[in-house]
N, C-alpha and C. Protein backbone atom coordinates (compact mmCIF):
# COMPACT_ATOMS: atom_id res chain seq x y z
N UNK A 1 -3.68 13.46 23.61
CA UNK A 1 -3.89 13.83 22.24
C UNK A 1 -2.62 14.39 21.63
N UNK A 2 -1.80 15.02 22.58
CA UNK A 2 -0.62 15.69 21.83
C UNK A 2 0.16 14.94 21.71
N UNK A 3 0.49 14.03 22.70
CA UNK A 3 1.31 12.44 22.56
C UNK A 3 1.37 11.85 21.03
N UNK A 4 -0.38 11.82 20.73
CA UNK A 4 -0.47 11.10 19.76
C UNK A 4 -0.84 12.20 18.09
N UNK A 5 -0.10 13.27 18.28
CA UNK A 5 -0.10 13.82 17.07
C UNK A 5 1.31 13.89 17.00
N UNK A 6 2.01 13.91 18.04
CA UNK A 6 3.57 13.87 17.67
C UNK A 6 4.24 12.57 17.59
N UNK A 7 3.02 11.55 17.47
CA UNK A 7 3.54 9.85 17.03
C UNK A 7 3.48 10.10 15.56
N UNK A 8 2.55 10.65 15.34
CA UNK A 8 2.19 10.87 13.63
C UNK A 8 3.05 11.16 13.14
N UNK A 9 3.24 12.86 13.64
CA UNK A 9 4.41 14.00 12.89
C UNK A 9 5.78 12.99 12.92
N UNK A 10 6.41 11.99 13.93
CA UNK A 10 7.34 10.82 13.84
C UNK A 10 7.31 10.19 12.73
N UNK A 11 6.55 9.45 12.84
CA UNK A 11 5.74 8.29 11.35
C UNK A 11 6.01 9.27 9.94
N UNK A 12 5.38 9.92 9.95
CA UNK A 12 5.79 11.04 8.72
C UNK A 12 6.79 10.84 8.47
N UNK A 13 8.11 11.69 9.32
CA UNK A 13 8.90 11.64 8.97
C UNK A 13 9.98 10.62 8.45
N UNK A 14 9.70 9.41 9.38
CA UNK A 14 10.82 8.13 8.95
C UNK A 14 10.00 7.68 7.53
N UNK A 15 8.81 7.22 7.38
CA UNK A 15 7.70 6.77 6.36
C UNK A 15 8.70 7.38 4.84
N UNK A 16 8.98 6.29 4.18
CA UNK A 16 9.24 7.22 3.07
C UNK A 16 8.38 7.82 2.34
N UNK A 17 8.57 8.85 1.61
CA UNK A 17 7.74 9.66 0.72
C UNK A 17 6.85 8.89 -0.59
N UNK A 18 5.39 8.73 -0.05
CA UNK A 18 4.81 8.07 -1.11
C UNK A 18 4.05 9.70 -2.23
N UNK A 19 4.17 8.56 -3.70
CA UNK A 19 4.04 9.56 -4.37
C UNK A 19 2.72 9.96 -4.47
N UNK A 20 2.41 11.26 -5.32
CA UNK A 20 1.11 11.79 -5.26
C UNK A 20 -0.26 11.36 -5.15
N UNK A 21 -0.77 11.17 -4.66
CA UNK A 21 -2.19 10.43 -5.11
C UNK A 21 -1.94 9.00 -4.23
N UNK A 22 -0.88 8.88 -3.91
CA UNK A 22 -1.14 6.81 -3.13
C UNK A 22 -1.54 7.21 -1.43
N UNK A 23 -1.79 6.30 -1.32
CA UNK A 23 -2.25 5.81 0.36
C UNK A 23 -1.16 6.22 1.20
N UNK A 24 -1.59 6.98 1.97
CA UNK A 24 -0.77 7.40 3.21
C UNK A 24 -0.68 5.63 4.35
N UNK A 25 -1.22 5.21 4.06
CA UNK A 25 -1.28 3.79 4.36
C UNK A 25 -0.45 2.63 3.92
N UNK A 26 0.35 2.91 2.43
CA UNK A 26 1.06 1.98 1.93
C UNK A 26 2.40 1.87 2.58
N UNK A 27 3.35 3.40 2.98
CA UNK A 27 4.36 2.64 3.58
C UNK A 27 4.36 1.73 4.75
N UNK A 28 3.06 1.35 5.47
CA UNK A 28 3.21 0.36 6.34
C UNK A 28 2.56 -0.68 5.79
N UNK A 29 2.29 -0.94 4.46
CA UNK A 29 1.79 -2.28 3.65
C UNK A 29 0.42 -2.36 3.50
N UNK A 30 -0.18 -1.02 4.24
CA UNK A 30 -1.85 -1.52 3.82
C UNK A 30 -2.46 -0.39 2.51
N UNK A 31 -3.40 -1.31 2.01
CA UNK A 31 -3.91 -0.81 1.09
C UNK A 31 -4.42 0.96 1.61
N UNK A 32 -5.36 1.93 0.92
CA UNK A 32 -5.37 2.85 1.05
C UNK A 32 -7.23 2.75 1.14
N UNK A 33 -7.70 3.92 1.71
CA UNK A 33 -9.40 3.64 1.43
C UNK A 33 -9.80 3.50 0.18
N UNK A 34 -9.61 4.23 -0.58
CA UNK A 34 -10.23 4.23 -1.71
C UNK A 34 -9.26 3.87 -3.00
N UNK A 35 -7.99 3.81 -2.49
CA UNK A 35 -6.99 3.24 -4.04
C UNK A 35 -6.75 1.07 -3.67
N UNK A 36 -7.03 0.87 -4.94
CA UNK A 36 -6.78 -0.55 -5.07
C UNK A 36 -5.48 -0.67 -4.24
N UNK A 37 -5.32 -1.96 -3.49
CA UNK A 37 -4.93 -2.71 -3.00
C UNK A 37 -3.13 -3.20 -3.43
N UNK A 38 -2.62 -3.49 -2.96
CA UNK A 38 -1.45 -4.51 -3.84
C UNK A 38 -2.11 -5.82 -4.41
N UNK A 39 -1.26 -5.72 -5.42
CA UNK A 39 -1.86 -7.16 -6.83
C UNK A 39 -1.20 -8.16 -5.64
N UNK A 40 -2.51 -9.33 -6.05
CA UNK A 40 -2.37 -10.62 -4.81
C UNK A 40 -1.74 -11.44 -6.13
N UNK A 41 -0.77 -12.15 -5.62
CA UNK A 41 0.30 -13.21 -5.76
C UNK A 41 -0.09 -13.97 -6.74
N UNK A 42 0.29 -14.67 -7.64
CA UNK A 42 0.01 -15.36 -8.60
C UNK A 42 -0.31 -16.65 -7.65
N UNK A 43 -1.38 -17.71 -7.79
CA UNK A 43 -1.85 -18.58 -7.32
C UNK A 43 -0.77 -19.79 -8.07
N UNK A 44 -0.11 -20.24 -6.60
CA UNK A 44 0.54 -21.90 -7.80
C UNK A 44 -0.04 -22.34 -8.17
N UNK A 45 0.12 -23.52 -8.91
CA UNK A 45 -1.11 -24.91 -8.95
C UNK A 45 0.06 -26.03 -9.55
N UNK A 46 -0.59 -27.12 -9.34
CA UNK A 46 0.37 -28.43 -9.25
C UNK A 46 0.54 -28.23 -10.58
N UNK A 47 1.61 -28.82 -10.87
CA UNK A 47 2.33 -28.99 -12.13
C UNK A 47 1.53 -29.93 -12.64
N UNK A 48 1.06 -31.04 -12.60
CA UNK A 48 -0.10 -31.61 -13.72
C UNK A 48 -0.87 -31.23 -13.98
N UNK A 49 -1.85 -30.22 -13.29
CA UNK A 49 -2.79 -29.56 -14.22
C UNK A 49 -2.28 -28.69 -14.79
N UNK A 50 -1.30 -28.41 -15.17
CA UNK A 50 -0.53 -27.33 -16.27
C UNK A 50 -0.69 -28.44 -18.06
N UNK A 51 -0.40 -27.64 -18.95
CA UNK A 51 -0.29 -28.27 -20.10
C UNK A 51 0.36 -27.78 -21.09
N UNK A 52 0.80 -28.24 -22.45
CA UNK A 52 1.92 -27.44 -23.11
C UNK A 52 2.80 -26.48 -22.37
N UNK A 53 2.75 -25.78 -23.39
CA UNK A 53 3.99 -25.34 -23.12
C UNK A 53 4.42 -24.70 -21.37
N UNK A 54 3.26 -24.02 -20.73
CA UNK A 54 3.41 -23.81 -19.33
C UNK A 54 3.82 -24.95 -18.88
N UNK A 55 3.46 -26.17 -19.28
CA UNK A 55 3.93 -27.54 -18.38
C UNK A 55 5.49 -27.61 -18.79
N UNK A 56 5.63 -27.34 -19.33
CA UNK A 56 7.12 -27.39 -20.26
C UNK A 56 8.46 -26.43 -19.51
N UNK A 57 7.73 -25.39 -19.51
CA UNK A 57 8.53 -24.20 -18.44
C UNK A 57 8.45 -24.62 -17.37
N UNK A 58 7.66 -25.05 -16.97
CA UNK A 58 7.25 -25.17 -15.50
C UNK A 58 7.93 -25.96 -14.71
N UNK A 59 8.47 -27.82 -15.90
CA UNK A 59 9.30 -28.54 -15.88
C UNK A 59 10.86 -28.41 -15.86
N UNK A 60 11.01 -27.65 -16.99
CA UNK A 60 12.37 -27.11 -17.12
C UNK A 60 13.06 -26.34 -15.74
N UNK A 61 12.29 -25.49 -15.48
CA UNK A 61 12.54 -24.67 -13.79
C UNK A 61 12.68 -25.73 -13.01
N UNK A 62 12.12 -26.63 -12.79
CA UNK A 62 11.95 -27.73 -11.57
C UNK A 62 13.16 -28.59 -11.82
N UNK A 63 13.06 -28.87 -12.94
CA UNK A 63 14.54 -29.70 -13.86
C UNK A 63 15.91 -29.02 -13.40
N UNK A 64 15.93 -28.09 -13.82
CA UNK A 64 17.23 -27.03 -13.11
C UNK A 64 17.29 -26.74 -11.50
N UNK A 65 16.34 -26.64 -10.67
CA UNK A 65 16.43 -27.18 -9.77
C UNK A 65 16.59 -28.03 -8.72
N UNK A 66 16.16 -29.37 -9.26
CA UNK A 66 16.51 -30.52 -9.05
C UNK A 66 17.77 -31.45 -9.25
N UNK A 67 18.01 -30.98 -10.42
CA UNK A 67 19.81 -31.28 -10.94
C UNK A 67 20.78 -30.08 -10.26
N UNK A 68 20.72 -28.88 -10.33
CA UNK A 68 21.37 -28.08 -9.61
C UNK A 68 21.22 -27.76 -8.20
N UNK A 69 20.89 -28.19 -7.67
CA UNK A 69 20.44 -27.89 -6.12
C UNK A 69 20.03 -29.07 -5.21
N UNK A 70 19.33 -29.81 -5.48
CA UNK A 70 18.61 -30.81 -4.89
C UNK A 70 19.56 -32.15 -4.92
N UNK A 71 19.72 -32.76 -6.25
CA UNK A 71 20.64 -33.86 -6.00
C UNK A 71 21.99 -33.97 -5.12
N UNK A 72 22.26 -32.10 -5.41
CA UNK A 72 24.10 -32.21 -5.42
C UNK A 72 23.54 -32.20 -4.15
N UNK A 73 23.20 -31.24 -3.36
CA UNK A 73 22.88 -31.36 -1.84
C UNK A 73 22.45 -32.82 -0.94
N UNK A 74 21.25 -33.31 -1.67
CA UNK A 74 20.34 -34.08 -0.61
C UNK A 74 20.61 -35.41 -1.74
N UNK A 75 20.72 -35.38 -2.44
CA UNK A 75 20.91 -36.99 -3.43
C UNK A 75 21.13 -37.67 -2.69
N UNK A 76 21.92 -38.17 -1.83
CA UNK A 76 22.58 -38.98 -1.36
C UNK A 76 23.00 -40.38 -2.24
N UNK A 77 23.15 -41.31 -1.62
CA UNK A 77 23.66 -42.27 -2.69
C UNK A 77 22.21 -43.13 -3.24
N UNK A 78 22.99 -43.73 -4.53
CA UNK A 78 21.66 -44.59 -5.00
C UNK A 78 22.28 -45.90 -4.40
N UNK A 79 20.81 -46.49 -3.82
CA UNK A 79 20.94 -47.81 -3.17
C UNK A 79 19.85 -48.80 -3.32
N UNK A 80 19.58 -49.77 -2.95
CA UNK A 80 18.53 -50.53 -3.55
C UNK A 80 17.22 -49.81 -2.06
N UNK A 81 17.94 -49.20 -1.05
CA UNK A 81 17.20 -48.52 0.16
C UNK A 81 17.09 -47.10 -0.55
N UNK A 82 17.42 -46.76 -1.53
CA UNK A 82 16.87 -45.28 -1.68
C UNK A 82 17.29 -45.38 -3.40
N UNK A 83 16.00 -45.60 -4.41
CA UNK A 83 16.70 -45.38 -5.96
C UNK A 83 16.40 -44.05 -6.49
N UNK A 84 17.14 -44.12 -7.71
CA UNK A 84 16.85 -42.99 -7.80
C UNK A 84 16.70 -43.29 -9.81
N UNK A 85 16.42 -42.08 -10.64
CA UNK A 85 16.12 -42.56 -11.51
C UNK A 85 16.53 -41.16 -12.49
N UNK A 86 17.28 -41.62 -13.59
CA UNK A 86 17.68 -40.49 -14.20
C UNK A 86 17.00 -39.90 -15.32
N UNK A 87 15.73 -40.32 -15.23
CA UNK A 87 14.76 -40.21 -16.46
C UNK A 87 13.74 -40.05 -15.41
N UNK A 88 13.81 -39.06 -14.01
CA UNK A 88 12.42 -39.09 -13.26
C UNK A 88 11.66 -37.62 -13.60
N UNK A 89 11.92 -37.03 -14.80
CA UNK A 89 10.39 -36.35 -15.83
C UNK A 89 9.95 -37.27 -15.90
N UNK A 90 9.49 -38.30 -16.25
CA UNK A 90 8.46 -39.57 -16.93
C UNK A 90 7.78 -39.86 -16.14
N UNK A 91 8.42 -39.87 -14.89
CA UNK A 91 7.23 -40.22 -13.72
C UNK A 91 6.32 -39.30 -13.05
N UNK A 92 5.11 -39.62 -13.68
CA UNK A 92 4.47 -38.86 -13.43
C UNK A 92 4.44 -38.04 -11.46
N UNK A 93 4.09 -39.19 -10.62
CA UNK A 93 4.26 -38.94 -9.01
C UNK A 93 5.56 -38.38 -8.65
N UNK A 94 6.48 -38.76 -9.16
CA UNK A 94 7.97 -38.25 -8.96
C UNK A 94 7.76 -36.75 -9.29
N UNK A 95 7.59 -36.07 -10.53
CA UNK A 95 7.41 -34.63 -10.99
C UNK A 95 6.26 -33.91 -10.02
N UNK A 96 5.44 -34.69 -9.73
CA UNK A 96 4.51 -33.96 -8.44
C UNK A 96 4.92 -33.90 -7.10
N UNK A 97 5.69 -34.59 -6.62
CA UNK A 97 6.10 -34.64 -5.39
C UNK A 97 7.39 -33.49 -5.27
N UNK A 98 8.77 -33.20 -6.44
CA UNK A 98 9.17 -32.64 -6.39
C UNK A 98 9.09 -31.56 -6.55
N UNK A 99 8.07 -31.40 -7.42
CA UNK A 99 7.50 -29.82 -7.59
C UNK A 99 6.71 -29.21 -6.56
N UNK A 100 6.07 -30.12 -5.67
CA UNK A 100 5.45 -29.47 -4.37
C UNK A 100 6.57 -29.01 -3.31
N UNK A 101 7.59 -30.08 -3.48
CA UNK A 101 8.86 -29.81 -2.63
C UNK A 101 9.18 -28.29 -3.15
N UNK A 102 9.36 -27.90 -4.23
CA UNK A 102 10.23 -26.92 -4.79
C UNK A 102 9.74 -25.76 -4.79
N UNK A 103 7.91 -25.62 -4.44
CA UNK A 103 7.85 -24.95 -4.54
C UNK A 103 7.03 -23.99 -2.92
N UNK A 104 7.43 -25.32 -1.88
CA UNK A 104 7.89 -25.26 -0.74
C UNK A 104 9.10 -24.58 -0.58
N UNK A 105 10.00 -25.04 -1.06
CA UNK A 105 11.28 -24.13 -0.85
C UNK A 105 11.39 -22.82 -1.02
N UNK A 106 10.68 -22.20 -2.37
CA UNK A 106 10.72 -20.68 -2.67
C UNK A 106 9.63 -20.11 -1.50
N UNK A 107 9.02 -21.23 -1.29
CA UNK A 107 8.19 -20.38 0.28
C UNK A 107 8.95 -20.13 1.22
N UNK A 108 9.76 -20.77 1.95
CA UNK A 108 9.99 -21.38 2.88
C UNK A 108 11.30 -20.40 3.20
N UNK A 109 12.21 -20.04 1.72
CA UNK A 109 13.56 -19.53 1.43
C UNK A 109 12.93 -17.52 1.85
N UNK A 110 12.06 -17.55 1.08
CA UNK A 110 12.19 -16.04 1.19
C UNK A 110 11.74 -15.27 2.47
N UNK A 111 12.68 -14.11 2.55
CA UNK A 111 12.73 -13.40 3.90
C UNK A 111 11.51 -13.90 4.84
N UNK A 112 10.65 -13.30 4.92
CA UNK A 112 9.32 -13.21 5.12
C UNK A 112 9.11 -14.89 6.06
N UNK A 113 9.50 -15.67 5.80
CA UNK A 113 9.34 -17.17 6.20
C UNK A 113 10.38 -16.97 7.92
N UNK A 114 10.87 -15.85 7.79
CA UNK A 114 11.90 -15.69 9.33
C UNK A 114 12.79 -16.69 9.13
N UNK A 115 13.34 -16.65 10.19
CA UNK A 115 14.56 -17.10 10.41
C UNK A 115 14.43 -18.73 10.33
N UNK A 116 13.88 -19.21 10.87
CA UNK A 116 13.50 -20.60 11.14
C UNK A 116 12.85 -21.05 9.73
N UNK A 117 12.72 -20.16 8.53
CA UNK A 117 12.05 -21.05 7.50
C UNK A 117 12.16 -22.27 6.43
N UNK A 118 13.99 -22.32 6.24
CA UNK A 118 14.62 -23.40 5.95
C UNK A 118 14.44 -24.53 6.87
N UNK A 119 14.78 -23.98 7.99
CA UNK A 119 14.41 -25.34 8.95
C UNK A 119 12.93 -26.33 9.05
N UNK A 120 12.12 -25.04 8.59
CA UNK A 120 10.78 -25.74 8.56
C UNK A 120 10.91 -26.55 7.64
N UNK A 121 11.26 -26.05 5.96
CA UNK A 121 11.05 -26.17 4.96
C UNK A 121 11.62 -27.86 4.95
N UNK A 122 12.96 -28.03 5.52
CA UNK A 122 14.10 -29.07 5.76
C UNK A 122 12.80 -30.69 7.04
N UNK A 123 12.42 -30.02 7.89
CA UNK A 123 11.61 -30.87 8.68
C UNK A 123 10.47 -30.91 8.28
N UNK A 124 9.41 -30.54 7.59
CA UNK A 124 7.80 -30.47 6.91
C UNK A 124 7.99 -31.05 5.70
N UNK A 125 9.08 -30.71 5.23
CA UNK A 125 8.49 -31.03 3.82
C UNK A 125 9.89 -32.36 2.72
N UNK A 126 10.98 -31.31 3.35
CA UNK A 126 12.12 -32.12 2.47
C UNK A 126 12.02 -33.58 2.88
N UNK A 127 12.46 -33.91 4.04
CA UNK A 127 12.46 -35.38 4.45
C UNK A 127 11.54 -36.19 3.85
N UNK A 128 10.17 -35.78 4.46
CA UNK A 128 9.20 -36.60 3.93
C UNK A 128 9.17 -36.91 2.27
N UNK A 129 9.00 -35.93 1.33
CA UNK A 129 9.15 -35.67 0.21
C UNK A 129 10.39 -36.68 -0.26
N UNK A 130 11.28 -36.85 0.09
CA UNK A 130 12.27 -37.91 -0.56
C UNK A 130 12.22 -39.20 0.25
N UNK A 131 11.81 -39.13 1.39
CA UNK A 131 10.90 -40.52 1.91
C UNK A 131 10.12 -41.30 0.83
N UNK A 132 9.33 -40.33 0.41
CA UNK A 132 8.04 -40.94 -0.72
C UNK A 132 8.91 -41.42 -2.13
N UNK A 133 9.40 -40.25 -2.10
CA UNK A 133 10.13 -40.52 -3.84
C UNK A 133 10.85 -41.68 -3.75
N UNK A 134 11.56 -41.65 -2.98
CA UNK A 134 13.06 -42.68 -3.19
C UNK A 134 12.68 -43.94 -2.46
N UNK A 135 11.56 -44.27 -1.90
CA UNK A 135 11.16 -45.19 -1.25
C UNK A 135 11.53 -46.71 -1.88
N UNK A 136 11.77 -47.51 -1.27
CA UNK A 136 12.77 -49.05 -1.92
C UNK A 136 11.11 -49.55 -2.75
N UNK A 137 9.84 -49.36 -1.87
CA UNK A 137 8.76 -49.79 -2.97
C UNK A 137 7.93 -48.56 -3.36
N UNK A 138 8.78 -47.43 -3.55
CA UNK A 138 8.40 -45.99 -4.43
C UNK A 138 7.88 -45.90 -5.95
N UNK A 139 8.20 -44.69 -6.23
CA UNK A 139 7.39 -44.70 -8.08
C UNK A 139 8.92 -44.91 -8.25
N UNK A 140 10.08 -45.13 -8.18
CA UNK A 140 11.11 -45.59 -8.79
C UNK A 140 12.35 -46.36 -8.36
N UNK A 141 11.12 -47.50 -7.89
CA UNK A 141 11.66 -48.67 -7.27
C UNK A 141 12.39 -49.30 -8.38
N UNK A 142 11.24 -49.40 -9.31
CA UNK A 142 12.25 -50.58 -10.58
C UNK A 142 13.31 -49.46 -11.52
N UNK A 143 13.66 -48.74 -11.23
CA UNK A 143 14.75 -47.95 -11.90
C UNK A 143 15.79 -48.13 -11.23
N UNK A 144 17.19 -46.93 -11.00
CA UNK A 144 18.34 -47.39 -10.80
C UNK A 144 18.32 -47.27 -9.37
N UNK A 145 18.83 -48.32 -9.19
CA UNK A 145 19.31 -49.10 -7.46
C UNK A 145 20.97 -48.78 -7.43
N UNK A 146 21.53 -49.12 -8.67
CA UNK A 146 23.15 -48.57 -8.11
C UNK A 146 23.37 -48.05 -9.77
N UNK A 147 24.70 -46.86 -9.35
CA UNK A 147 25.34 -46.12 -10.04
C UNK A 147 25.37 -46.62 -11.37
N UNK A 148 25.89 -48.17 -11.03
CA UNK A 148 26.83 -48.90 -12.23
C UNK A 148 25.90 -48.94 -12.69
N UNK A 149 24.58 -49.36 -12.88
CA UNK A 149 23.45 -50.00 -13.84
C UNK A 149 22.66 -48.64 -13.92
N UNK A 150 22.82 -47.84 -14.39
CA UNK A 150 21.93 -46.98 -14.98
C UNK A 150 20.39 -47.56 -15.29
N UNK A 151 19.28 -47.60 -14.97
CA UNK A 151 18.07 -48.05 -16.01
C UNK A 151 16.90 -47.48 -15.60
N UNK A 152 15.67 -47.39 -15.95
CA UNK A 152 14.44 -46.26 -16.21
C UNK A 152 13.58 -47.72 -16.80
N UNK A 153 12.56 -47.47 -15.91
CA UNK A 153 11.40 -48.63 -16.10
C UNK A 153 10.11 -48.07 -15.24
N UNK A 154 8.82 -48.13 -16.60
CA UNK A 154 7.65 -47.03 -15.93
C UNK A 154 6.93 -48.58 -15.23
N UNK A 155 6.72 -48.92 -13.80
CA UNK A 155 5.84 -49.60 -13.38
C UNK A 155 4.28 -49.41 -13.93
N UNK A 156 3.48 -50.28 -14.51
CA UNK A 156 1.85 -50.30 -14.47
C UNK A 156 1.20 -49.45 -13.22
N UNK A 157 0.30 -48.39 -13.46
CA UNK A 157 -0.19 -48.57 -12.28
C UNK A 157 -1.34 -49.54 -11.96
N UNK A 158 -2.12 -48.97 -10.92
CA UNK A 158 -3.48 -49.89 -10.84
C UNK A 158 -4.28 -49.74 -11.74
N UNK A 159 -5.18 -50.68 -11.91
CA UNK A 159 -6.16 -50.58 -12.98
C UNK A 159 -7.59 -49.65 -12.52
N UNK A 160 -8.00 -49.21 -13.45
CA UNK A 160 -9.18 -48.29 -12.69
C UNK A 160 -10.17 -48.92 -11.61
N UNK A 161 -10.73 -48.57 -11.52
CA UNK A 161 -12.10 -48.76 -10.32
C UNK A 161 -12.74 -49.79 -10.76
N UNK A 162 -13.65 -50.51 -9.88
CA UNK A 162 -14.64 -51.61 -10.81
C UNK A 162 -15.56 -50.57 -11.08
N UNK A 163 -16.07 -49.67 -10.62
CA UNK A 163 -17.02 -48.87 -10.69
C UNK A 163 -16.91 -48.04 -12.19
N UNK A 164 -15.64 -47.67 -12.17
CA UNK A 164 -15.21 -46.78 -13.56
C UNK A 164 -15.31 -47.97 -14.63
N UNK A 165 -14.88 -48.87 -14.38
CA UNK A 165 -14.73 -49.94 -15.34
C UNK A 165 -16.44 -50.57 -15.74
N UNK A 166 -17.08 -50.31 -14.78
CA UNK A 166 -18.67 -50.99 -15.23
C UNK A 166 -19.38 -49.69 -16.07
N UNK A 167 -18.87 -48.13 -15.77
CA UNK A 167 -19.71 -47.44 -16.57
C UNK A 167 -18.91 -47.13 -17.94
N UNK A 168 -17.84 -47.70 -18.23
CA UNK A 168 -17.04 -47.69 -19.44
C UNK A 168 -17.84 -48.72 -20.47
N UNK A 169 -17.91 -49.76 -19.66
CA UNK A 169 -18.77 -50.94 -20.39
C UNK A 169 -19.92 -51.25 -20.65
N UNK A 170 -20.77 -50.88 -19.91
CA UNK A 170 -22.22 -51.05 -19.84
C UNK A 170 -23.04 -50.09 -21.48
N UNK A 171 -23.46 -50.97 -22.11
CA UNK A 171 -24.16 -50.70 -23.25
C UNK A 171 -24.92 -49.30 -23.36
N UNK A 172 -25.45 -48.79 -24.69
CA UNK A 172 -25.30 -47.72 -24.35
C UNK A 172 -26.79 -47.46 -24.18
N UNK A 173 -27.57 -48.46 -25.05
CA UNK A 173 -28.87 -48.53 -24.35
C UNK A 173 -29.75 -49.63 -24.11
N UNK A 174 -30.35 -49.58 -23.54
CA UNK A 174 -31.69 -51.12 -22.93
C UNK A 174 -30.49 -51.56 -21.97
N UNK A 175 -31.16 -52.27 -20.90
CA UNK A 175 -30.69 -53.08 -19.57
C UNK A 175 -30.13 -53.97 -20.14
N UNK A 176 -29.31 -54.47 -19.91
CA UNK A 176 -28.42 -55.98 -19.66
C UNK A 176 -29.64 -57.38 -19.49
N UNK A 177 -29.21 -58.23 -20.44
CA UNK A 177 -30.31 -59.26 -20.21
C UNK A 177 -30.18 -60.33 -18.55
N UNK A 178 -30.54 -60.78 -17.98
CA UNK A 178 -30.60 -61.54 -16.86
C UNK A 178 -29.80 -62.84 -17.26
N UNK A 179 -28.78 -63.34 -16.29
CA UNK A 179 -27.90 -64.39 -16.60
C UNK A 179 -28.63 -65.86 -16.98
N UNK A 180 -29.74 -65.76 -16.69
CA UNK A 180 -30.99 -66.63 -16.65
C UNK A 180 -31.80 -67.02 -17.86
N UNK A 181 -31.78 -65.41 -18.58
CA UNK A 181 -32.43 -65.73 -19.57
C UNK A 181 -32.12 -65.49 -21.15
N UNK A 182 -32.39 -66.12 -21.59
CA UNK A 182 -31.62 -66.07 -22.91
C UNK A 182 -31.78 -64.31 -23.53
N UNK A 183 -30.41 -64.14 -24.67
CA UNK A 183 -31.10 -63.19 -25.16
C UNK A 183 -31.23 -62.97 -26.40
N UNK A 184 -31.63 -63.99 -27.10
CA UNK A 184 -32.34 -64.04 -28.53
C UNK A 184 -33.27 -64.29 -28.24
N UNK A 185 -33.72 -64.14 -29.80
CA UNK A 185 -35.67 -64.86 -29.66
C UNK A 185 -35.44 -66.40 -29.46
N UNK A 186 -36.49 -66.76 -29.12
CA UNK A 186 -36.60 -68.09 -28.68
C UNK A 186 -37.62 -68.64 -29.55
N UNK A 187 -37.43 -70.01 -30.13
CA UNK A 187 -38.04 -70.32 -31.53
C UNK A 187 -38.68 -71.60 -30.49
């Protein structure tokens, strides 16, 4: 017992001085019994379900990241094996894939991720992530293949579902007549 009151009177002392009224519990990160908690983290969420103007900021950050950090580093060259596209805001999959990348990285970068967390960040996520993007039949295949030809071209995607496509069409009321039988009156 005396062991463990002079672990305390220790702890005390290194513990910095929390102020009046907080949790004798917070300098080691836990909440207190009865005082609220630390505020939990703002929740990401993919950059397409964002809209106006948050989509806008949200872009711009990723934009400055991607031009300042990402190309100069990992760009590598444009080739008809890896394109790349200088108008890739427009694409829609391109802006989702890099923004998951990016925002992998601010995970991955800060302390807390240890020592090994770039490395993760570099093997989990980067590779693959520009695997997909830059892929020769990627979302910006038909854009630029080499330096000299600059160009930006949005491929079609697929067309919806037959399923989506039959409840788009289907009348809005009474059944569909039978291929069989006529559907006027019959004189």
């Amino acid at each position: 017992m005396e062991q463990s009151a002079q672990q305390a009177r220790q702890l005390e002392q290194l513990a910095p001085s929390a102020p009046c009224g907080a949790s004798s519990f917070a300098a080691f990160g836990l909440p207190g019994f009865n005082g609220p908690g630390p505020a939990p983290a703002p929740e990401p969420r993919p950059i397409l379900e964002l809209e106006g103007e948050e989509y806008e900021d949200e872009l711009d950050g990723l934009g400055d990241w991607v031009d300042d950090f990402l190309l100069p580093v990992y760009g590598a060259e444009v080739t008809t094996a890896a394109p790349w596209c200088p108008r890739w805001q427009e694409h829609d999959g391109v802006v989702a894939w890099l923004h998951a990348l990016w925002l992998a990285y601010q995970q991955h970068k800060d302390p807390e991720s240890g020592l090994a967390g770039m490395f993760v960040w570099h093997r989990d996520f980067l590779i693959h992530a520009m695997a997909a993007v830059r892929a020769p039949g990627g979302p910006l295949s038909a854009c630029m293949t080499s330096p000299d030809r600059p160009t930006h071209r949005l491929l079609p995607g697929p067309p919806p579902s037959a399923r989506t496509h039959e409840n788009s069409s289907a009348p809005a009321a009474g059944p569909e007549p039978e291929p069989d039988e006529p559907s006027g009156p019959v004189s």
